[in-house]
PDB file of N, CA and C in Angstrom:
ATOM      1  N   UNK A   1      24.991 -19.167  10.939  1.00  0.00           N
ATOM      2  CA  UNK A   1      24.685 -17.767  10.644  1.00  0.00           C
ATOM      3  C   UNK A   1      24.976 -17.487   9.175  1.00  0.00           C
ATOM      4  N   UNK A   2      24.288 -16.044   8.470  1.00  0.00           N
ATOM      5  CA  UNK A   2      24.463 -16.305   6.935  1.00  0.00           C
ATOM      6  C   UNK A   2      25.247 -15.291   7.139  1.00  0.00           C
ATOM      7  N   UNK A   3      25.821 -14.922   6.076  1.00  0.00           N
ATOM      8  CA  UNK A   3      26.932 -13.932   6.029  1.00  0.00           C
ATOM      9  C   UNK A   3      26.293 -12.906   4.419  1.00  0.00           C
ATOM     10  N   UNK A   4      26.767 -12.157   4.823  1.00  0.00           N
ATOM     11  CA  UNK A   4      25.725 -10.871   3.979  1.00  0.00           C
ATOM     12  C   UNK A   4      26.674 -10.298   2.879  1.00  0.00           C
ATOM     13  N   UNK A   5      26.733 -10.117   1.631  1.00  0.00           N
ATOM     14  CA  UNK A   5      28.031  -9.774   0.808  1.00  0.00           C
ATOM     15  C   UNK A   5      26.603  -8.475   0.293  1.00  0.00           C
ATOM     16  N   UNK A   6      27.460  -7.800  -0.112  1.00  0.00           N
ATOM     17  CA  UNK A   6      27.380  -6.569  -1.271  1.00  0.00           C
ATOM     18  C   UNK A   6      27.482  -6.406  -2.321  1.00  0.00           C
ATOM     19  N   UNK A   7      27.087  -6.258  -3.587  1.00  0.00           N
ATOM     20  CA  UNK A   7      27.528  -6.318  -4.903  1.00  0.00           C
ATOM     21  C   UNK A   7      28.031  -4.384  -4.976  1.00  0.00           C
ATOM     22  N   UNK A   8      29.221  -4.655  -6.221  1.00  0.00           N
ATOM     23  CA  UNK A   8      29.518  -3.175  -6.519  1.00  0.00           C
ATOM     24  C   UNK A   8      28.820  -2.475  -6.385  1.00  0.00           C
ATOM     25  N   UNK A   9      27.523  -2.592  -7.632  1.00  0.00           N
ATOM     26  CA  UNK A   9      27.078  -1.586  -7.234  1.00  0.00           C
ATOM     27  C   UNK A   9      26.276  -1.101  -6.279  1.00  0.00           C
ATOM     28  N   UNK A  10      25.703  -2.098  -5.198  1.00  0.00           N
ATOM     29  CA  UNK A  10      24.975  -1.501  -3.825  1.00  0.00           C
ATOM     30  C   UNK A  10      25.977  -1.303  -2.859  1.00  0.00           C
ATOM     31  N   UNK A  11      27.491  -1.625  -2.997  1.00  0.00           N
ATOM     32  CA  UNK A  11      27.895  -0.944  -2.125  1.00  0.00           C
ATOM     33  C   UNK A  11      28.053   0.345  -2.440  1.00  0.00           C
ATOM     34  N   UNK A  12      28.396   0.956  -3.725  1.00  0.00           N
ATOM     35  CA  UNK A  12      28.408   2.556  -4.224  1.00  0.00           C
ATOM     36  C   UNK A  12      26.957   2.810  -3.678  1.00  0.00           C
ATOM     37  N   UNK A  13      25.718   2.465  -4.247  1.00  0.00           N
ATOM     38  CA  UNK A  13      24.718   2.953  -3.667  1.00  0.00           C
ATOM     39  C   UNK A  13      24.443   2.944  -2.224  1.00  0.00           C
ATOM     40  N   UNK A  14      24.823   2.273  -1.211  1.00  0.00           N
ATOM     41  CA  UNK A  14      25.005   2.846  -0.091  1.00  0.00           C
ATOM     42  C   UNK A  14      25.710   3.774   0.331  1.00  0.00           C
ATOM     43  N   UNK A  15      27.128   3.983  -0.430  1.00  0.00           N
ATOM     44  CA  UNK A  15      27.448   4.867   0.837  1.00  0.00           C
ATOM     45  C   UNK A  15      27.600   6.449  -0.229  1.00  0.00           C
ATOM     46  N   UNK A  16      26.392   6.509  -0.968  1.00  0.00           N
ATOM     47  CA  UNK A  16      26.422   7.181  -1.451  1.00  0.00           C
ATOM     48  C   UNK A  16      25.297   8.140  -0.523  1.00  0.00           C
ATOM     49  N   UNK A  17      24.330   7.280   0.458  1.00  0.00           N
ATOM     50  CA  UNK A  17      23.406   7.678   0.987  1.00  0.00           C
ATOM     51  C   UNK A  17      23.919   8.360   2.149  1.00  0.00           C
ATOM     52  N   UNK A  18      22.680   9.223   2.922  1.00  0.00           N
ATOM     53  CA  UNK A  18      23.148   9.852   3.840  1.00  0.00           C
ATOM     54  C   UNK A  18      23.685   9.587   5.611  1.00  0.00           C
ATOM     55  N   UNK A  19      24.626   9.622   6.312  1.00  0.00           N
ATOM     56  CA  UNK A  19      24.795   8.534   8.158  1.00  0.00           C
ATOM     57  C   UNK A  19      23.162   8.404   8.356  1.00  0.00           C
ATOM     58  N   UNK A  20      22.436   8.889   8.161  1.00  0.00           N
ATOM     59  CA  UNK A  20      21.139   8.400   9.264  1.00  0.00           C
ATOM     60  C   UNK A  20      20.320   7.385   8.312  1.00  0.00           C
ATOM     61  N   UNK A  21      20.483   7.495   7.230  1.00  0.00           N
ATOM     62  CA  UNK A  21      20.107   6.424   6.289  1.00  0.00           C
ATOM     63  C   UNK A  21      20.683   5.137   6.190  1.00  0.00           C
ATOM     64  N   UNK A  22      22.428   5.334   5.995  1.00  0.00           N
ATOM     65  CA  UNK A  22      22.893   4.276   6.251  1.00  0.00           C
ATOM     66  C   UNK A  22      22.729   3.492   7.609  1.00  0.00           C
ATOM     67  N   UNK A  23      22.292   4.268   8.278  1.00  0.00           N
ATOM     68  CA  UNK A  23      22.717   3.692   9.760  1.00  0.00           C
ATOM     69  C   UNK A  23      21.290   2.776  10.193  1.00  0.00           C
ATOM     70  N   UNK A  24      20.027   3.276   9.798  1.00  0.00           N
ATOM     71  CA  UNK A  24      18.892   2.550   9.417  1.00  0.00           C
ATOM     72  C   UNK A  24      19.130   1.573   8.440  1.00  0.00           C
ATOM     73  N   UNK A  25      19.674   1.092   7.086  1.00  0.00           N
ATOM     74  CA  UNK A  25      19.484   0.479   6.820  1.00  0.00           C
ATOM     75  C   UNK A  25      20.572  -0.249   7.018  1.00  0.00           C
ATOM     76  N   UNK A  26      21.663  -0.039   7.624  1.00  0.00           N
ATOM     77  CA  UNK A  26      22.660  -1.469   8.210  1.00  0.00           C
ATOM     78  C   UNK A  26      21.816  -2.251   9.260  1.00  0.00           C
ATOM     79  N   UNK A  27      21.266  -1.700  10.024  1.00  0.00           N
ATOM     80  CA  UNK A  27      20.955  -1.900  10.946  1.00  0.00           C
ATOM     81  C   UNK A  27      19.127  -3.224  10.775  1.00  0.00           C
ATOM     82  N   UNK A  28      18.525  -2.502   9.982  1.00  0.00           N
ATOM     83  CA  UNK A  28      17.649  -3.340   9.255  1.00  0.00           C
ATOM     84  C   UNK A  28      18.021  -4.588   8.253  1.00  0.00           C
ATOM     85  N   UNK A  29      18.696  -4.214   7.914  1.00  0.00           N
ATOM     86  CA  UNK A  29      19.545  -5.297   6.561  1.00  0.00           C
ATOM     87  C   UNK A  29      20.169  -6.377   8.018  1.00  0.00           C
ATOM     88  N   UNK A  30      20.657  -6.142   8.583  1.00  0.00           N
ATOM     89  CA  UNK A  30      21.409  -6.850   9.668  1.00  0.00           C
ATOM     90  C   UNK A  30      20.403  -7.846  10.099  1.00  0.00           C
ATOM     91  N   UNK A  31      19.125  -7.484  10.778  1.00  0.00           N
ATOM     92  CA  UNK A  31      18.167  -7.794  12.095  1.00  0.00           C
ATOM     93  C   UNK A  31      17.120  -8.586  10.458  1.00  0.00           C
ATOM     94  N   UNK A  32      17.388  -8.164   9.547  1.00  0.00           N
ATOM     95  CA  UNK A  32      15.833  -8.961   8.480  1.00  0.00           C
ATOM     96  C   UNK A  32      16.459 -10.035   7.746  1.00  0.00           C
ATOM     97  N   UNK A  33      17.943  -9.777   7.612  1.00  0.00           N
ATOM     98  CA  UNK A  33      18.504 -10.824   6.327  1.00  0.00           C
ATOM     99  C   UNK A  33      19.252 -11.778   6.939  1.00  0.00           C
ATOM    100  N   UNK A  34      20.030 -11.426   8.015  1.00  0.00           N
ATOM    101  CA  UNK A  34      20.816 -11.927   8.546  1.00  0.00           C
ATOM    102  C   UNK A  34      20.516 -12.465   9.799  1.00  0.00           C
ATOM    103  N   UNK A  35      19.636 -12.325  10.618  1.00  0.00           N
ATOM    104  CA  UNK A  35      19.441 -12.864  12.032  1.00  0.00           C
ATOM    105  C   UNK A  35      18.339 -13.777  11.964  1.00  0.00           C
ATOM    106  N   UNK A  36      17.331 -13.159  10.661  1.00  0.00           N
ATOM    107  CA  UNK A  36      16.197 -14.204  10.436  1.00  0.00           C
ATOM    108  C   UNK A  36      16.678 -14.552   9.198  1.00  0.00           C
ATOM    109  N   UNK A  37      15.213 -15.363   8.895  1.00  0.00           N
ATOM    110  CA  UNK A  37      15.640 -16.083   7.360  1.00  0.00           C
ATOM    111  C   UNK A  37      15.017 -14.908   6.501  1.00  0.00           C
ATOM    112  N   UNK A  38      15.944 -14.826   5.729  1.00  0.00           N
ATOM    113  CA  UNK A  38      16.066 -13.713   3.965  1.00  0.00           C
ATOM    114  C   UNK A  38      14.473 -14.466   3.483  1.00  0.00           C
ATOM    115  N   UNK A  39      14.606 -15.672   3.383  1.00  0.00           N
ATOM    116  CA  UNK A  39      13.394 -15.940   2.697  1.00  0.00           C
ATOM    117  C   UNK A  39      12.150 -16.139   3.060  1.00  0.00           C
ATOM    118  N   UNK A  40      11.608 -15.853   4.228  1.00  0.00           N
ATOM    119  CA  UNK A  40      10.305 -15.466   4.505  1.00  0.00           C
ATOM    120  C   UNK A  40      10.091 -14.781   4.000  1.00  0.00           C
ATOM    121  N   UNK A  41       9.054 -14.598   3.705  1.00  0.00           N
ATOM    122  CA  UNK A  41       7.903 -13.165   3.530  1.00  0.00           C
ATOM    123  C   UNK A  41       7.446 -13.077   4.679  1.00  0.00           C
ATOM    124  N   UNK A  42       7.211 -11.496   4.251  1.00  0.00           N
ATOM    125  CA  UNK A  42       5.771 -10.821   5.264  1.00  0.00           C
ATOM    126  C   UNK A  42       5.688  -9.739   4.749  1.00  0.00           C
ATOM    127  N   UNK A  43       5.036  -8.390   5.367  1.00  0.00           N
ATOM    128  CA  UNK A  43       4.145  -7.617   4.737  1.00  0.00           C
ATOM    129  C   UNK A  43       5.762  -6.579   3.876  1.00  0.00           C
ATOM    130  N   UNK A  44       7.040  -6.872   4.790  1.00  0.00           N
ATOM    131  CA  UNK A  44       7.547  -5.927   4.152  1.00  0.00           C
ATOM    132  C   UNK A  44       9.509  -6.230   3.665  1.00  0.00           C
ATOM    133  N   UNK A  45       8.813  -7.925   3.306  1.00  0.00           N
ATOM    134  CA  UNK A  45      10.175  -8.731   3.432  1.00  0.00           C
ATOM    135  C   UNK A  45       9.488  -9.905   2.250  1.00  0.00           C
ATOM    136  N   UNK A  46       9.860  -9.879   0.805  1.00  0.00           N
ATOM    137  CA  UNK A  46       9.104 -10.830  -0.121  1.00  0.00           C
ATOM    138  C   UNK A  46       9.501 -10.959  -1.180  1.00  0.00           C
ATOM    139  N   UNK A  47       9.221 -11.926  -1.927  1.00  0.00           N
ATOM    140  CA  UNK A  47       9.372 -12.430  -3.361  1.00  0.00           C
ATOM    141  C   UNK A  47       9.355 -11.580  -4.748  1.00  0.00           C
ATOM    142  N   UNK A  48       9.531 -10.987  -5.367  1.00  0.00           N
ATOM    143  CA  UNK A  48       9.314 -10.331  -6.851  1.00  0.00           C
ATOM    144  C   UNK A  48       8.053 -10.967  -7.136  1.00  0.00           C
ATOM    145  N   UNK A  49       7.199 -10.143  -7.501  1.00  0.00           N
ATOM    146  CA  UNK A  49       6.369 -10.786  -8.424  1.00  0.00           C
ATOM    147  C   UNK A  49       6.565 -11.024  -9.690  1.00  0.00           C
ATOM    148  N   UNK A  50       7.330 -10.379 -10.272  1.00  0.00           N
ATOM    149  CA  UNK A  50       7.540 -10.545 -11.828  1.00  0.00           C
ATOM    150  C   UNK A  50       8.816 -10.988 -11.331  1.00  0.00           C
ATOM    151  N   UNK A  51       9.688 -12.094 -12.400  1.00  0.00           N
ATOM    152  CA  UNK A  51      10.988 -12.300 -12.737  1.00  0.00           C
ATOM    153  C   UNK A  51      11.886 -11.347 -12.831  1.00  0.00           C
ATOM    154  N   UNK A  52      12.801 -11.281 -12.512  1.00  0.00           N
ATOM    155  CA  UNK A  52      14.197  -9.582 -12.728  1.00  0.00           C
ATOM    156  C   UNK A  52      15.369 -10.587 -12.430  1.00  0.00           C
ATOM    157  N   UNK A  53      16.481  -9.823 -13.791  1.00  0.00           N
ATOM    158  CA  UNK A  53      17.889  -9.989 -13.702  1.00  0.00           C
ATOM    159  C   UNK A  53      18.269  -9.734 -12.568  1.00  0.00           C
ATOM    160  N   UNK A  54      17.828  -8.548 -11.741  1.00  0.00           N
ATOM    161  CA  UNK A  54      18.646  -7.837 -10.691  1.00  0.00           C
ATOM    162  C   UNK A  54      18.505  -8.778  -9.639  1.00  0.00           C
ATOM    163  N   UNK A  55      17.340  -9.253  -9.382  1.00  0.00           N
ATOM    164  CA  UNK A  55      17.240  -9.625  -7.498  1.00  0.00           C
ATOM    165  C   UNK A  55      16.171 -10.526  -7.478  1.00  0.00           C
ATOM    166  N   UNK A  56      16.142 -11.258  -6.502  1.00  0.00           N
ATOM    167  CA  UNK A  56      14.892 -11.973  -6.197  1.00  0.00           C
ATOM    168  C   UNK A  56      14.118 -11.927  -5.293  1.00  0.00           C
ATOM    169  N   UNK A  57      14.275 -11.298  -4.326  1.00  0.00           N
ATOM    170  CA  UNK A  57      13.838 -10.363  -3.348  1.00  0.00           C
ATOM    171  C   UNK A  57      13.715  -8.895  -3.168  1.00  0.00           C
ATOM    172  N   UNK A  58      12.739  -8.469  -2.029  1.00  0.00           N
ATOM    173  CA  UNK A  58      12.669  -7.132  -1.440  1.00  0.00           C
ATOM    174  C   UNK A  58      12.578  -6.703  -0.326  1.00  0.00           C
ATOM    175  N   UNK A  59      13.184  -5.977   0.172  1.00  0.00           N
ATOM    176  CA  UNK A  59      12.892  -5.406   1.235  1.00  0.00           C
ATOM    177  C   UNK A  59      12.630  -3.835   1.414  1.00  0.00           C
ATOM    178  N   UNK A  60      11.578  -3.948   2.235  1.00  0.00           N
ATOM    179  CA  UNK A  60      11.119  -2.448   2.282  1.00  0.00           C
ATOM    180  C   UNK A  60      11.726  -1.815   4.075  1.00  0.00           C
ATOM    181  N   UNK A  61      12.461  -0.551   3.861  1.00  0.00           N
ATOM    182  CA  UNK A  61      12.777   0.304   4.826  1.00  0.00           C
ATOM    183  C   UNK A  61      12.345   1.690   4.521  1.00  0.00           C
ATOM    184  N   UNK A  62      11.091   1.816   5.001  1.00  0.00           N
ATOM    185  CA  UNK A  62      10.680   3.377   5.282  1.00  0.00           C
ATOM    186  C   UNK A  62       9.871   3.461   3.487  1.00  0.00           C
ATOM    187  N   UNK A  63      10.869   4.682   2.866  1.00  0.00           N
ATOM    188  CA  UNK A  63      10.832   4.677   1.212  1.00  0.00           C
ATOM    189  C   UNK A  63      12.120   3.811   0.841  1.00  0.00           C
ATOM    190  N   UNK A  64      12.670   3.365   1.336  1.00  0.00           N
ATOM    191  CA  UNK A  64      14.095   2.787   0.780  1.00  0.00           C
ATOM    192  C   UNK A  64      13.729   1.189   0.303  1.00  0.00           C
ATOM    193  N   UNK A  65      14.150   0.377  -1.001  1.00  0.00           N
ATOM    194  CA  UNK A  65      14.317  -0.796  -1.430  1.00  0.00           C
ATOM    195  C   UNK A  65      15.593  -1.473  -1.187  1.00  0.00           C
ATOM    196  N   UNK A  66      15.891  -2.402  -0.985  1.00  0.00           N
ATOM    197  CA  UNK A  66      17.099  -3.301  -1.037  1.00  0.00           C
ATOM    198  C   UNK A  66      16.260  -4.518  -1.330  1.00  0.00           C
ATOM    199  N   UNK A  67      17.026  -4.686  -2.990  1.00  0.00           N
ATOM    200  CA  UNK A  67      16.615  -5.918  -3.579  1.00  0.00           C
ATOM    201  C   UNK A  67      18.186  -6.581  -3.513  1.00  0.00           C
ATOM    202  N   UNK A  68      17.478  -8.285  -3.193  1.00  0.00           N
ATOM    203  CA  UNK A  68      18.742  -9.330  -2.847  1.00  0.00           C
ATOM    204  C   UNK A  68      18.666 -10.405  -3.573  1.00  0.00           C
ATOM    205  N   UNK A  69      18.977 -11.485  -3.364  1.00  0.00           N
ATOM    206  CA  UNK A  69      19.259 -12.977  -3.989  1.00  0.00           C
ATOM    207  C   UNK A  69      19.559 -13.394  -2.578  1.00  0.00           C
ATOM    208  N   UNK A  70      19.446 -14.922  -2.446  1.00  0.00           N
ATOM    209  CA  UNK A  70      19.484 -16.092  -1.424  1.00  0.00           C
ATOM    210  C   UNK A  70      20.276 -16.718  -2.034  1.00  0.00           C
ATOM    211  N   UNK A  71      21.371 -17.609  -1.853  1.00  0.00           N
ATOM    212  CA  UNK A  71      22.300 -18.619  -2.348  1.00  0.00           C
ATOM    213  C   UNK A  71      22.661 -19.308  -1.289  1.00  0.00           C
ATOM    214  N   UNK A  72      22.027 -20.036  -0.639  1.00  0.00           N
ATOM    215  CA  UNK A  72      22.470 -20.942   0.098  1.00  0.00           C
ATOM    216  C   UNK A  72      22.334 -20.312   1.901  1.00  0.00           C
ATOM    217  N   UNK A  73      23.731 -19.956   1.894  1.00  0.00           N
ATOM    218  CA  UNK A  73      23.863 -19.070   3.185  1.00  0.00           C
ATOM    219  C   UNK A  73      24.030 -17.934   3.338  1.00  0.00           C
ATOM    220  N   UNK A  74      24.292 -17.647   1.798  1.00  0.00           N
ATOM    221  CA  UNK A  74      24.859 -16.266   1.389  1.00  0.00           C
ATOM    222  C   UNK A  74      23.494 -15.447   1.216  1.00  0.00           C
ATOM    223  N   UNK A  75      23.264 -14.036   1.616  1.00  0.00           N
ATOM    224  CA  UNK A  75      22.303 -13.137   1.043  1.00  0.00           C
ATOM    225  C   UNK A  75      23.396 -11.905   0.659  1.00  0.00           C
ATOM    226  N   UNK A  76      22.786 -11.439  -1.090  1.00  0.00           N
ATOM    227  CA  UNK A  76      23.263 -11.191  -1.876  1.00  0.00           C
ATOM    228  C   UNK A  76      22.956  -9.794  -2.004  1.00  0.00           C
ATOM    229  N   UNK A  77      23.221  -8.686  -1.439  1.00  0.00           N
ATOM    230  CA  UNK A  77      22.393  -7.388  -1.767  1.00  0.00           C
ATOM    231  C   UNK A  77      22.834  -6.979  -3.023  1.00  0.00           C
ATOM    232  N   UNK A  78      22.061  -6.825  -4.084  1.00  0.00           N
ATOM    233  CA  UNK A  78      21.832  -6.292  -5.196  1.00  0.00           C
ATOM    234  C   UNK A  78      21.666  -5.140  -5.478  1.00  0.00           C
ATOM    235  N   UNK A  79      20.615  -4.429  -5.333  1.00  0.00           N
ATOM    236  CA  UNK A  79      20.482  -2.923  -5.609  1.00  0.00           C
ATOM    237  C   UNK A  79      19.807  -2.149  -4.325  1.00  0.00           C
ATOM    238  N   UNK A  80      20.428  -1.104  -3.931  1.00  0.00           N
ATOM    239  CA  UNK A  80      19.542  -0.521  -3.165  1.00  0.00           C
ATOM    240  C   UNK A  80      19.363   1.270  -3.650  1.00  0.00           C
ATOM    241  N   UNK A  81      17.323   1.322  -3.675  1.00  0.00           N
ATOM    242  CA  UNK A  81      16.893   2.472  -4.378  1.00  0.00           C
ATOM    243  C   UNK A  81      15.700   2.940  -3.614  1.00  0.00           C
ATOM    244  N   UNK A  82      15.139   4.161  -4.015  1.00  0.00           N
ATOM    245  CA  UNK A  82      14.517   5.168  -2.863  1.00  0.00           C
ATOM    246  C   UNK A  82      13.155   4.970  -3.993  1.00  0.00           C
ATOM    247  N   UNK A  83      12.121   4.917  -2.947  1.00  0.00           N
ATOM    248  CA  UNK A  83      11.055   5.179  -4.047  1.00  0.00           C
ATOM    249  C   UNK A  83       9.997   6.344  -3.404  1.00  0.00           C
ATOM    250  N   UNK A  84       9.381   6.693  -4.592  1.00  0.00           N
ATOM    251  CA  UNK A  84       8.742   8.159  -4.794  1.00  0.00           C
ATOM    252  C   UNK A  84       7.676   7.577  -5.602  1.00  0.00           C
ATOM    253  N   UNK A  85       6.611   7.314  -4.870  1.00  0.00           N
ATOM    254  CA  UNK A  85       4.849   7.042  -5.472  1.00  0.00           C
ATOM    255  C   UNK A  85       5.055   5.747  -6.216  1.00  0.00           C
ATOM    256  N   UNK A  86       4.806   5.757  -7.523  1.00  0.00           N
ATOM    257  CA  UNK A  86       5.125   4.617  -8.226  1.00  0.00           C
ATOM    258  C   UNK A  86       6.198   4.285  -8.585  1.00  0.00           C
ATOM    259  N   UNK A  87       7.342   5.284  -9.014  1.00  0.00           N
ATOM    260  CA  UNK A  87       9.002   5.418  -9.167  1.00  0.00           C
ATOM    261  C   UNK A  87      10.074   4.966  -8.552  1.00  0.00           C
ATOM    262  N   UNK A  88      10.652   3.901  -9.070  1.00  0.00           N
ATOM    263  CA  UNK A  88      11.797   3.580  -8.193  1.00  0.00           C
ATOM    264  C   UNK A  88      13.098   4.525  -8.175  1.00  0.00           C
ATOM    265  N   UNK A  89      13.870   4.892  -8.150  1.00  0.00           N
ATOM    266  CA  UNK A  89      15.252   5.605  -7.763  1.00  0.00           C
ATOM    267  C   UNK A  89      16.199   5.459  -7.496  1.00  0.00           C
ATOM    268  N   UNK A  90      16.867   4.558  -8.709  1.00  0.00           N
ATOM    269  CA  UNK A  90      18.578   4.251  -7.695  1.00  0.00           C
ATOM    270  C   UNK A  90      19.885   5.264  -8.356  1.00  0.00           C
ATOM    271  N   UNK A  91      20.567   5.433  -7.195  1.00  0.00           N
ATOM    272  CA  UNK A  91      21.663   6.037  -7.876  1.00  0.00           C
ATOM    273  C   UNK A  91      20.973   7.954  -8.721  1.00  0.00           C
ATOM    274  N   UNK A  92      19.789   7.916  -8.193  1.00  0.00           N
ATOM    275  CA  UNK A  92      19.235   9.525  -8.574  1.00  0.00           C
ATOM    276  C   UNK A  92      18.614   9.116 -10.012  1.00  0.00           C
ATOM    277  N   UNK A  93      18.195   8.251 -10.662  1.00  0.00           N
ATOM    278  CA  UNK A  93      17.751   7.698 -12.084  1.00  0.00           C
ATOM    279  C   UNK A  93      16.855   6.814 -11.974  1.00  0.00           C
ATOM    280  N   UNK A  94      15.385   7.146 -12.671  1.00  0.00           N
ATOM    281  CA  UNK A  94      14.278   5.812 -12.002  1.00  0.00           C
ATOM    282  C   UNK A  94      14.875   4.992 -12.855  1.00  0.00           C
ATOM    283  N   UNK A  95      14.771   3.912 -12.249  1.00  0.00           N
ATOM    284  CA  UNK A  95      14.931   2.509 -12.625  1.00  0.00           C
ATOM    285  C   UNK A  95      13.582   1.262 -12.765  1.00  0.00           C
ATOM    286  N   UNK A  96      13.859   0.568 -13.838  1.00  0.00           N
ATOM    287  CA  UNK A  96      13.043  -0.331 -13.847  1.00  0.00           C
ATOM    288  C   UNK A  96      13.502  -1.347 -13.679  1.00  0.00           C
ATOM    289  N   UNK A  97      13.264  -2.462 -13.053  1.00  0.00           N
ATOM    290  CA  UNK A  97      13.142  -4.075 -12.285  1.00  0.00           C
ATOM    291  C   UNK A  97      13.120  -4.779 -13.555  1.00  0.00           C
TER     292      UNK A  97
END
């Protein structure tokens, strides 16, 4: 089984979010990263297309992002941000990848 770590700052950005949010995305993060393999793709579980410092992965919940890294056994959550049309959103500040 892989074991799931948090970086600082996505753990501030989680529990900065609201119980029914968090509770969806523990719950998704749990059943996509951790029970299956992090590194499949599919329509809403995939690769960066461009290169980024932050993460090497994505996952999509609803409007919500959680970008990660793979290391072995470890999946690495990196940033998690809300998006709005083309705009990403972490921490209330668009962000760029």
């Amino acid at each position: 089984m892989r074991s799931l770590v948090f970086s600082p700052a996505a753990l501030r950005q989680y529990k900065r979010l609201s119980a029914r949010v968090r509770a969806l995305l523990k719950q998704t993060i749990y059943e996509r990263l951790v029970q299956e393999d992090p590194a499949r793709e599919d329509r809403n579980r995939f690769r960066l297309r461009r290169a980024s410092a932050f993460a090497d992965f994505e996952l999509r919940v609803q409007q919500w992002r959680v970008f990660y890294r793979v290391q072995e056994s470890v999946v690495i959550v990196e940033l998690i941000g809300r998006k709005e049309g083309n705009s990403l959103f972490v921490e209330g500040k668009e962000f760029l990848l």
